[in-house]
Protein backbone atom coordinates (compact mmCIF):
# COMPACT_ATOMS: atom_id res chain seq x y z
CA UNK A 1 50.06 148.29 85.39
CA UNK A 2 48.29 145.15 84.70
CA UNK A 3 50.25 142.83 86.76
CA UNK A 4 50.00 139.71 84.25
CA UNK A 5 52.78 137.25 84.46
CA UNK A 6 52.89 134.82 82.27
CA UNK A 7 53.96 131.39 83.55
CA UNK A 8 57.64 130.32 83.75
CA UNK A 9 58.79 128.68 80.78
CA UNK A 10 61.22 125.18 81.90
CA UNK A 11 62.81 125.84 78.42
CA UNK A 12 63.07 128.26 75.93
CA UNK A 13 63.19 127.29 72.13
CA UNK A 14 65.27 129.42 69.96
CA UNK A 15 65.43 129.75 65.99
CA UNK A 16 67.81 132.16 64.38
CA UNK A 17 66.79 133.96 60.75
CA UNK A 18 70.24 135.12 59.54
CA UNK A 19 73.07 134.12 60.43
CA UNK A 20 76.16 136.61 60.64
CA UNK A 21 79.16 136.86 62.22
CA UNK A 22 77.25 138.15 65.39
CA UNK A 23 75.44 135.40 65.69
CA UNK A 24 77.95 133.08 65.49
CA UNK A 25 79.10 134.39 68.51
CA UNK A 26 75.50 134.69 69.93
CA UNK A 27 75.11 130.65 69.34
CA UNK A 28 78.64 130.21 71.07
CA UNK A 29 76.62 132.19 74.40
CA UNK A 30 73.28 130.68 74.08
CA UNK A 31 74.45 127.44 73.94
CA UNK A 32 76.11 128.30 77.68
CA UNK A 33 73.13 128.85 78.80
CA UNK A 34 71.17 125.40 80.19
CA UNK A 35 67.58 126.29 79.70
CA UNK A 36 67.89 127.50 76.06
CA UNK A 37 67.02 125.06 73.26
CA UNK A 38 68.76 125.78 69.79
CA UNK A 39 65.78 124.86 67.60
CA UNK A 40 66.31 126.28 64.05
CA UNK A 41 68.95 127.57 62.12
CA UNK A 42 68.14 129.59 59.11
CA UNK A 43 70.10 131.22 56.16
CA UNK A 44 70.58 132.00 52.81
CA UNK A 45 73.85 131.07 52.73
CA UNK A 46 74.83 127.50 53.93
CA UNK A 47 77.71 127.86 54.73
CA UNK A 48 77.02 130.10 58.06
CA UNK A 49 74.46 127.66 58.94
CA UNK A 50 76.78 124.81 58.92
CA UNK A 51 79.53 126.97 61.05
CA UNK A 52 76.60 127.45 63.55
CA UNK A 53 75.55 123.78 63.31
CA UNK A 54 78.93 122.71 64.00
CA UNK A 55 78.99 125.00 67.04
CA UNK A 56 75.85 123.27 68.51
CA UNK A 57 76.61 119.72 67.98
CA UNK A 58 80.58 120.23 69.05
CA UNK A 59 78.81 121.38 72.37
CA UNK A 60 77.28 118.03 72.66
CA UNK A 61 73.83 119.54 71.89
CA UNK A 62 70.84 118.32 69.65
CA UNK A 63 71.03 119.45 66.04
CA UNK A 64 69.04 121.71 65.16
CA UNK A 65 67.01 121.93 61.50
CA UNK A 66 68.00 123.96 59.28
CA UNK A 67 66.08 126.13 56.35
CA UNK A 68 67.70 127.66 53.47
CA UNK A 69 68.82 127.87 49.98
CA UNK A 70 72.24 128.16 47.86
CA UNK A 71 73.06 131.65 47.15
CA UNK A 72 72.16 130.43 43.32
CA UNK A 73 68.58 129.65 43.83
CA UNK A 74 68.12 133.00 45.25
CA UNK A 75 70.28 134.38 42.18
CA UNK A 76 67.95 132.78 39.90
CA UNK A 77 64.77 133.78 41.63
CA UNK A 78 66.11 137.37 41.44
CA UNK A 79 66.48 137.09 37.70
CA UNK A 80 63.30 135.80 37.13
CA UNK A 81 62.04 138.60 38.49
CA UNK A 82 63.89 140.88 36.06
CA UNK A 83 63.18 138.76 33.81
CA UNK A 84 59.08 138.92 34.49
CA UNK A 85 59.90 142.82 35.27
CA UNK A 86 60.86 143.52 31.58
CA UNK A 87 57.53 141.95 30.16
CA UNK A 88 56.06 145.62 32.07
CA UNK A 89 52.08 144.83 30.77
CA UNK A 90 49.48 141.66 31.34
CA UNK A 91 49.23 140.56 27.89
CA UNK A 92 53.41 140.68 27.29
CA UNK A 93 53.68 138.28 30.55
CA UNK A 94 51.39 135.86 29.19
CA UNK A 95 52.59 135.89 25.87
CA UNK A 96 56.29 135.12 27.18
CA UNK A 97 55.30 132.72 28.75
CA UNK A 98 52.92 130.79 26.60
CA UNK A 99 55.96 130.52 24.35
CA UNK A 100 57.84 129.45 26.82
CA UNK A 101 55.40 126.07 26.91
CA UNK A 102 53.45 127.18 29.76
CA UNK A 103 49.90 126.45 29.14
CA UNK A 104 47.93 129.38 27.70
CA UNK A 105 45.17 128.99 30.09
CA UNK A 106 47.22 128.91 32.91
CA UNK A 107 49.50 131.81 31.89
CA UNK A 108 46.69 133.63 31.74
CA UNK A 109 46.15 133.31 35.18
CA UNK A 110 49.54 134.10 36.45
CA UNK A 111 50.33 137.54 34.56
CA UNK A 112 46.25 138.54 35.70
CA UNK A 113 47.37 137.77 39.62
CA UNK A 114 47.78 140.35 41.66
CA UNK A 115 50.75 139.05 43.24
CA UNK A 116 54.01 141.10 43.04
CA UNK A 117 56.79 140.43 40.84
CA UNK A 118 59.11 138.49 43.56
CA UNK A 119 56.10 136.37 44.68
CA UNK A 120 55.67 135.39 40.83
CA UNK A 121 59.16 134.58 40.53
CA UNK A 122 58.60 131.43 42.58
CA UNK A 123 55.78 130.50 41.22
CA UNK A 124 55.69 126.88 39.65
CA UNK A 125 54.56 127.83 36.59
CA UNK A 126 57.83 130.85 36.17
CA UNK A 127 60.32 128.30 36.77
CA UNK A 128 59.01 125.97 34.13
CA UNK A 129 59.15 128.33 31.75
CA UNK A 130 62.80 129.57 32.95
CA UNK A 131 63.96 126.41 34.62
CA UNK A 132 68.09 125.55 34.96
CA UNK A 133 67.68 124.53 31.43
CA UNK A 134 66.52 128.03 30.05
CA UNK A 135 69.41 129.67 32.08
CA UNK A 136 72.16 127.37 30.59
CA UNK A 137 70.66 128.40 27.28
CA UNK A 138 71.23 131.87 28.09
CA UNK A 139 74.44 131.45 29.06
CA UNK A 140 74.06 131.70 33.12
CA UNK A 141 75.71 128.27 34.62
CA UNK A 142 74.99 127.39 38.25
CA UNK A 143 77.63 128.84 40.62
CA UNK A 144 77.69 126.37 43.40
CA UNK A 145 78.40 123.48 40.66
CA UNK A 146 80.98 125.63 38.98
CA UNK A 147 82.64 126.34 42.56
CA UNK A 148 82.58 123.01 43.98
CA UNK A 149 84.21 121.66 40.54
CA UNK A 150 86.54 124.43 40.94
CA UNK A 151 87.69 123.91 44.12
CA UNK A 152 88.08 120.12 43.53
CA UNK A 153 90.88 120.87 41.10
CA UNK A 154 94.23 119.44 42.04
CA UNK A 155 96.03 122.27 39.80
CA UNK A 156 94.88 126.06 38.90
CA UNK A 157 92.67 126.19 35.99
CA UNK A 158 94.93 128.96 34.58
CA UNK A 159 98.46 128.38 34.59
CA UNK A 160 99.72 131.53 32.18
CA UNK A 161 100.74 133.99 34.05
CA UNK A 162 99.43 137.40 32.02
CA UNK A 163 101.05 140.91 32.38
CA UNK A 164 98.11 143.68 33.15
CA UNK A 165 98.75 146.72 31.86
């Protein structure tokens, strides 16, 4: 063998990417150990990052940052992509989205790149022409609002009782 050794780290910085039920528990054993840092925390859904947050800082340790997005953003960047999907050829892309009031020029330039369809999806130019707007118009409202209002409620929103048959 070579014999390298690299030299001893004092601490070791830690960032999670996904964070399940296993890792729950895996931030409830880190955080045990007193040369482990807790750096980043990192999810799609923000809910398990806060559980894991919570977990740190109830331990008395730094926070740590966090990265991620609401389930709906990533709901609405996956239907974009369908939505770019469907166009199938160059010059149907650009003319969706020229009448969609994206520059003509500039349309151009997106359905010509050779980027794939989820990498378009989040580019600046696809959500102006399918912002929140264009999604209310379609008929798609935005889940976390819906579920936050819903679960603010002081009564059911449905009080009859129906048979299923």
């Amino acid at each position: 063998m070579c014999e390298y050794a690299a030299p001893k780290l004092e601490t070791v910085r830690i960032g999670i990417i996904g964070i399940g039920r296993r890792c729950i528990e895996a931030v409830h054993r880190l955080k045990l150990i007193e040369w482990v840092e807790i750096k980043a925390l990192c999810d799609i859904r923000m809910d398990r990052v806060d559980e894991a947050q919570k977990a740190i800082t109830d331990f008395g340790l730094p926070a740590a940052r966090t990265y991620g997005k609401s389930e709906d953003a990533w709901i609405r960047r996956k239907l974009r992509c369908y939505r770019i999907k469907q166009c199938k050829r160059t010059i149907t892309l650009q003319r969706f989205l020229e009448s969609m009031g994206v520059k003509k020029w500039q349309s151009w330039i997106l359905a010509l790149s050779g980027k794939g369809l989820w990498r378009k999806s989040k580019c600046p130019k696809v959500n102006q022409a399918m912002g929140n707007q264009w999604f209310e118009e379609q008929g798609l409202y935005n889940l976390t609002l819906n579920y936050k209002r819903l679960t603010n409620l002081k009564k059911p929103p449905c009080t009859k009782v129906c048979q299923v048959v």
